[in-house]
C-alpha atoms as a PDB file:
ATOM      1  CA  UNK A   1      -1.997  -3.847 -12.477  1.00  0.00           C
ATOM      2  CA  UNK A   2       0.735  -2.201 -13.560  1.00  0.00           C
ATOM      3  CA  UNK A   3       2.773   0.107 -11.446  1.00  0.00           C
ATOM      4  CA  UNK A   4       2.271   3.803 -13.574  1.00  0.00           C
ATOM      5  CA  UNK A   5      -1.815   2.762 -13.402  1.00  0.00           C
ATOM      6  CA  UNK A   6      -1.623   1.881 -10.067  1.00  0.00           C
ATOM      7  CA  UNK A   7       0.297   4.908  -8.403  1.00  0.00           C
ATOM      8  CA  UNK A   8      -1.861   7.003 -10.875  1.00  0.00           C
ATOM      9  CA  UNK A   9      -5.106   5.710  -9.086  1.00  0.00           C
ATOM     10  CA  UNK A  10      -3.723   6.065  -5.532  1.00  0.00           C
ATOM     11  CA  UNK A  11      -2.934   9.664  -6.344  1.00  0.00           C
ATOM     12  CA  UNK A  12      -6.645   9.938  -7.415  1.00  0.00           C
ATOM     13  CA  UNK A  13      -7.868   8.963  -3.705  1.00  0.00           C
ATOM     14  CA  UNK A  14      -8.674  11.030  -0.926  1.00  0.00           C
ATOM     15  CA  UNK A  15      -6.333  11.336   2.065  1.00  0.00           C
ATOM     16  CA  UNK A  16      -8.503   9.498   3.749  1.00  0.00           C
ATOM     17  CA  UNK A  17      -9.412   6.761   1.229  1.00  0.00           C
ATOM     18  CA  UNK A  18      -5.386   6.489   1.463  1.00  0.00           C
ATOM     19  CA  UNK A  19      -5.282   5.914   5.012  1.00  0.00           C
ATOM     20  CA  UNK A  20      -7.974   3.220   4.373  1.00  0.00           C
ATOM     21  CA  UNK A  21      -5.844   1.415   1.837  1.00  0.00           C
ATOM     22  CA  UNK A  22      -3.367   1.321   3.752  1.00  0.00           C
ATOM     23  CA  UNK A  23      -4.632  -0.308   6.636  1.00  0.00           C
ATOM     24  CA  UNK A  24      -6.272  -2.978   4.089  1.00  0.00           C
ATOM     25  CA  UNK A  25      -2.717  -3.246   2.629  1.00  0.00           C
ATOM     26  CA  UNK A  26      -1.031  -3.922   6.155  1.00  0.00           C
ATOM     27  CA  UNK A  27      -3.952  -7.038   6.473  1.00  0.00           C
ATOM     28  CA  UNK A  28      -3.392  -8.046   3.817  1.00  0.00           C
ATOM     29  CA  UNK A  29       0.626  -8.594   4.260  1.00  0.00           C
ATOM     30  CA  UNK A  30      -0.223 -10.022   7.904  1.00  0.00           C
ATOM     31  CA  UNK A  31      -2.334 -12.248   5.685  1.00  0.00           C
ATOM     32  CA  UNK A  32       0.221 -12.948   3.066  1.00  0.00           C
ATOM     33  CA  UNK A  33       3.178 -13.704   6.146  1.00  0.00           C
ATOM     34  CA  UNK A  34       0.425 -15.879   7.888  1.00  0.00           C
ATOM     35  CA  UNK A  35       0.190 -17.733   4.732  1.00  0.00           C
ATOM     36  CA  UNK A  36       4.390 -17.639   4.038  1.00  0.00           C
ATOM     37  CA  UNK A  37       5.003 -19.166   7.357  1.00  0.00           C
ATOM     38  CA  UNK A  38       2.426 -22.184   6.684  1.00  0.00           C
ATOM     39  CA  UNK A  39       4.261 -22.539   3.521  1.00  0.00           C
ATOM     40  CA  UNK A  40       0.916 -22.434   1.728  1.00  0.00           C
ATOM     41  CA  UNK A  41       1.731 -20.800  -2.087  1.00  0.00           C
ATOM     42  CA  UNK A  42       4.783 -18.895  -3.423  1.00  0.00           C
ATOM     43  CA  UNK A  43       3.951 -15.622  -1.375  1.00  0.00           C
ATOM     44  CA  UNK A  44       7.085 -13.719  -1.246  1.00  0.00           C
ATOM     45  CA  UNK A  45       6.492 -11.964  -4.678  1.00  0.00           C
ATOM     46  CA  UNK A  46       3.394 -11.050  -3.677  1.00  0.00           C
ATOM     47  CA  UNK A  47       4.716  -9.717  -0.272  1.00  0.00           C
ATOM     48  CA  UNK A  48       7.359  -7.625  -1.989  1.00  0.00           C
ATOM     49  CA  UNK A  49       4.367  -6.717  -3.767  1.00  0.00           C
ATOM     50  CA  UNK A  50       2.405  -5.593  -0.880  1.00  0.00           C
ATOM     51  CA  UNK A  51       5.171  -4.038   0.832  1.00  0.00           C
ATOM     52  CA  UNK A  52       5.905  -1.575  -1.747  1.00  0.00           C
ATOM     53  CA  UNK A  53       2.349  -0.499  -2.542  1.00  0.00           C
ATOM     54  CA  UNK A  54       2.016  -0.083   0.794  1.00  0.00           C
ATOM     55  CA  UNK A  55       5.293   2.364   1.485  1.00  0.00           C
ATOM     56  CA  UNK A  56       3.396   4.428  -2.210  1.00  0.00           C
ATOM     57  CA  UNK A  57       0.852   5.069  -0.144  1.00  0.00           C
ATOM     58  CA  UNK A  58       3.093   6.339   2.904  1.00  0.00           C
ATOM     59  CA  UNK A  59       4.592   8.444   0.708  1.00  0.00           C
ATOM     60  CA  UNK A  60       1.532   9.813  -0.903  1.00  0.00           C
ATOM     61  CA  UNK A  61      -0.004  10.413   2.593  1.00  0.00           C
ATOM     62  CA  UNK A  62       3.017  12.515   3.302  1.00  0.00           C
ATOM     63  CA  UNK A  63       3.063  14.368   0.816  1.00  0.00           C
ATOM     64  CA  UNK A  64      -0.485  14.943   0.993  1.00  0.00           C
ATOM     65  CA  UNK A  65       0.263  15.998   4.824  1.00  0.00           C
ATOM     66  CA  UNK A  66       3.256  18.317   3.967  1.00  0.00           C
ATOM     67  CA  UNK A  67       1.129  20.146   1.411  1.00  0.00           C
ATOM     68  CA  UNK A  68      -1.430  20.749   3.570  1.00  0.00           C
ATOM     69  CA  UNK A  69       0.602  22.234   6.288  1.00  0.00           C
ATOM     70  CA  UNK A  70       2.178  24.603   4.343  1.00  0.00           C
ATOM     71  CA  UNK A  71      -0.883  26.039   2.636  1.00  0.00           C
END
C-alpha cells in the first residue's frame, strides 16, 4: 500500500481503532525483530516499514488528543 492511501485510511479510523492498530503494529515489529534476530528473511525493510507506520499513528493519536482538548 502506498503511503498517501495508507495515512489517508488511518486518518479515516476512530481514536480508538488507532490505538488498536497500534498495538497490532508494535506485535507485529516484536514479531518482525524476533524473526531479524533468527536471521529468518530480509526483515529490516519491513521493520523500517513497521516502525514508521507505527510513529503515523502516534502522531495521528496526538493530534486527535490535542484537538479534543482544546474543543
Amino acid at each position: 500500500m502506498k503511503r498517501k492511501e495508507q495515512l489517508d485510511q488511518l486518518r479515516e479510523m476512530e481514536i480508538d481503532e488507532l490505538r488498536e492498530q497500534a498495538d497490532s503494529l508494535k506485535e507485529s515489529l516484536f514479531r518482525l525483530k524476533f524473526r531479524k534476530t533468527l536471521g529468518v528473511g530480509e526483515t529490516v525493510n519491513d521493520i523500517r516499514r513497521e516502525k514508521r507506520t507505527l510513529a503515523r499513528v502516534y502522531t495521528l493519536i496526538t493530534e486527535r488528543e490535542t484537538a479534543a482538548k482544546q474543543a
